[in-house]
C-alpha atoms as a PDB file:
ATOM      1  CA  UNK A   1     141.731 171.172 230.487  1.00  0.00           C
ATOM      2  CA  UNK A   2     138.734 173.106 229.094  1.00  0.00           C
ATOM      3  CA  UNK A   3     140.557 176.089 230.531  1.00  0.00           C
ATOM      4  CA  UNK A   4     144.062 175.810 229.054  1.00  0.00           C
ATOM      5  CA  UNK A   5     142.647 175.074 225.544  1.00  0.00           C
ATOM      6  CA  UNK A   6     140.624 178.072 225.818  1.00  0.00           C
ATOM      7  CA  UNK A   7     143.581 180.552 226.341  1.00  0.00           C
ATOM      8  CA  UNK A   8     145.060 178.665 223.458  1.00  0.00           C
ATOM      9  CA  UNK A   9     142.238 179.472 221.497  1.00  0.00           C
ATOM     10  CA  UNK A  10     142.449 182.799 221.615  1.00  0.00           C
ATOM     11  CA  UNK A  11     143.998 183.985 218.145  1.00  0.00           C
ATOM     12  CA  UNK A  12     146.299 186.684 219.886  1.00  0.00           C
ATOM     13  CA  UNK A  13     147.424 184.403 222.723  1.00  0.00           C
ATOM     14  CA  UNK A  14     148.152 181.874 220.323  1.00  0.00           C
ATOM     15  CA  UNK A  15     150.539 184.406 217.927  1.00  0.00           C
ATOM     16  CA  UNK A  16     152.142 184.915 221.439  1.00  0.00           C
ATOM     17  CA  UNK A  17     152.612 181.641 222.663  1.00  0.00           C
ATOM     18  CA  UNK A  18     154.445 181.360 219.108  1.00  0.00           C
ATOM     19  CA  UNK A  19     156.730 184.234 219.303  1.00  0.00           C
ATOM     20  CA  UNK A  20     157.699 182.675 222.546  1.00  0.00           C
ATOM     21  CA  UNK A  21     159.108 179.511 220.446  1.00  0.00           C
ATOM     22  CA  UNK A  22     162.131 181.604 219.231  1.00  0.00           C
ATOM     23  CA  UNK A  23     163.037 182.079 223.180  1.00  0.00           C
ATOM     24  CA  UNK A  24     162.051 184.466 225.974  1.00  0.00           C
ATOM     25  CA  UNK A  25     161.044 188.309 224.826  1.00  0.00           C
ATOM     26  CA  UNK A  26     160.035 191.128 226.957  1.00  0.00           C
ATOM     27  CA  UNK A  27     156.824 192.644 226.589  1.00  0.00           C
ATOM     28  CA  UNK A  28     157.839 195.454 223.802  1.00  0.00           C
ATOM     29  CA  UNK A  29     159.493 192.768 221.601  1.00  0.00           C
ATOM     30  CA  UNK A  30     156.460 190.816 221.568  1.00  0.00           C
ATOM     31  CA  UNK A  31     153.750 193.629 220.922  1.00  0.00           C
ATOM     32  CA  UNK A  32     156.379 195.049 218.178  1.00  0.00           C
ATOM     33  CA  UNK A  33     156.160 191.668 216.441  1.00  0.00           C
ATOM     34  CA  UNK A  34     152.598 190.806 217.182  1.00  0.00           C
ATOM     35  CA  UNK A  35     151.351 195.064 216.027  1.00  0.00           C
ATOM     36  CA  UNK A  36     149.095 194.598 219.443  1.00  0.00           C
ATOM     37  CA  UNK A  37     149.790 197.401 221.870  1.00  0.00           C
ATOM     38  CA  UNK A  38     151.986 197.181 224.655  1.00  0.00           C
ATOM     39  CA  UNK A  39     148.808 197.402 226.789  1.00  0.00           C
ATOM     40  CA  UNK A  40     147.193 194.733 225.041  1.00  0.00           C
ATOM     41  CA  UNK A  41     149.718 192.286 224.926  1.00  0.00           C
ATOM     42  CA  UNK A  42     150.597 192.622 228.609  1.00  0.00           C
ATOM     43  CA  UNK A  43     146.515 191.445 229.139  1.00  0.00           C
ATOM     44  CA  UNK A  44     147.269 188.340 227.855  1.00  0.00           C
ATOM     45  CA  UNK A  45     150.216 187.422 228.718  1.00  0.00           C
ATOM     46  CA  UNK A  46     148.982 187.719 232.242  1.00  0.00           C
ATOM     47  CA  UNK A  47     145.724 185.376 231.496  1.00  0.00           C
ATOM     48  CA  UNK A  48     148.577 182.907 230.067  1.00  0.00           C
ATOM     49  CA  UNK A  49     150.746 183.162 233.488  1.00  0.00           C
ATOM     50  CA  UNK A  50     147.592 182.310 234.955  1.00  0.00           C
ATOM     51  CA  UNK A  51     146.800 179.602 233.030  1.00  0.00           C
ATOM     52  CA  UNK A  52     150.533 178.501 233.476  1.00  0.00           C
ATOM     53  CA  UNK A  53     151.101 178.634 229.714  1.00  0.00           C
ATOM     54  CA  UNK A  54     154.558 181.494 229.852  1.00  0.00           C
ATOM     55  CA  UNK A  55     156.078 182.450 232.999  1.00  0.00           C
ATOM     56  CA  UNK A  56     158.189 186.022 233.533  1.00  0.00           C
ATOM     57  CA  UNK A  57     160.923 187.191 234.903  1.00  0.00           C
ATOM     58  CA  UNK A  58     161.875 190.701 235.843  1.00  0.00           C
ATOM     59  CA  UNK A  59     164.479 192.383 235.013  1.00  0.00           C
ATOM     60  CA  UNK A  60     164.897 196.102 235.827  1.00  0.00           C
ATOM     61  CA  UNK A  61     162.081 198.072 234.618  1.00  0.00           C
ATOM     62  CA  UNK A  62     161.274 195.271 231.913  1.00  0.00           C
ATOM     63  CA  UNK A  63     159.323 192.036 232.276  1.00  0.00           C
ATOM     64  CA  UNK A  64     160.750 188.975 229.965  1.00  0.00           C
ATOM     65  CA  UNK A  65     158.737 186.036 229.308  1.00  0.00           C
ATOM     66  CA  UNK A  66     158.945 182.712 227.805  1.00  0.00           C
ATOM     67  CA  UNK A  67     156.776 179.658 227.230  1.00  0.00           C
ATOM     68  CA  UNK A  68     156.389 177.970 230.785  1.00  0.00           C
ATOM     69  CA  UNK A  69     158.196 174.499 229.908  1.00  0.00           C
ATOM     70  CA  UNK A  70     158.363 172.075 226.581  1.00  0.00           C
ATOM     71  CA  UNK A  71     154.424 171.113 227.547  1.00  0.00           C
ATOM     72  CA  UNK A  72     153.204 174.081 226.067  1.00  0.00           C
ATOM     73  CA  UNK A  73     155.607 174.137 223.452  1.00  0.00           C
ATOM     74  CA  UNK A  74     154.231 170.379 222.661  1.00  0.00           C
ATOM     75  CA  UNK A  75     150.886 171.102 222.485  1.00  0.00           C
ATOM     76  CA  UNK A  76     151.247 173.966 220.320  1.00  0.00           C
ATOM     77  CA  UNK A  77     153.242 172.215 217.859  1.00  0.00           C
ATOM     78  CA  UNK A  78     151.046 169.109 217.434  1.00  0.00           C
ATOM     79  CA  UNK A  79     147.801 171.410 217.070  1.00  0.00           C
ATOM     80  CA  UNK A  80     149.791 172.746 214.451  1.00  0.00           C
ATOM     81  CA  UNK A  81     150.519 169.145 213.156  1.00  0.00           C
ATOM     82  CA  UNK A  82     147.006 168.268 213.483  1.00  0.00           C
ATOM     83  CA  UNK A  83     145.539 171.122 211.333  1.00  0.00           C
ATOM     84  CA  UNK A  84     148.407 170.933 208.538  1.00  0.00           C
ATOM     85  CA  UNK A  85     147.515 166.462 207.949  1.00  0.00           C
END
């Protein structure tokens, strides 16, 4: 558990994990929206595969990836809940 909440913790992980809300997005998408580099955001989205936070999918040349199931999507959104009371 330690583990998973520290990839959450992460500020960039975190602003990826929420892009991912909105549905799945391929690698460029999310360093576009995020202003990380390509290279950057590629590093952690493989620590949160890893950590079973977003899973891919490949397609082509491009790698897609969304949030791994409505878990992560949970605990995101009552952190969120829990800061904002």
């Amino acid at each position: 558990m330690a583990e998973l909440f520290h990839q959450m913790a992460d500020p960039t992980r975190l602003v990826l994990l929420m892009s991912l809300f909105s549905g799945e997005k391929c690698v460029c998408e999310l360093a576009e929206q995020t202003d990380v580099s390509v290279s950057a955001v590629s590093h952690q989205l493989r620590s949160l595969r890893i950590a079973k936070l977003v899973k891919s999918r490949r397609n082509g040349r491009h790698i897609f990836y969304s949030l791994d199931d409505d878990h992560v999507r949970n605990l995101v959104s009552k952190g969120l809940e829990h800061i904002r009371e």
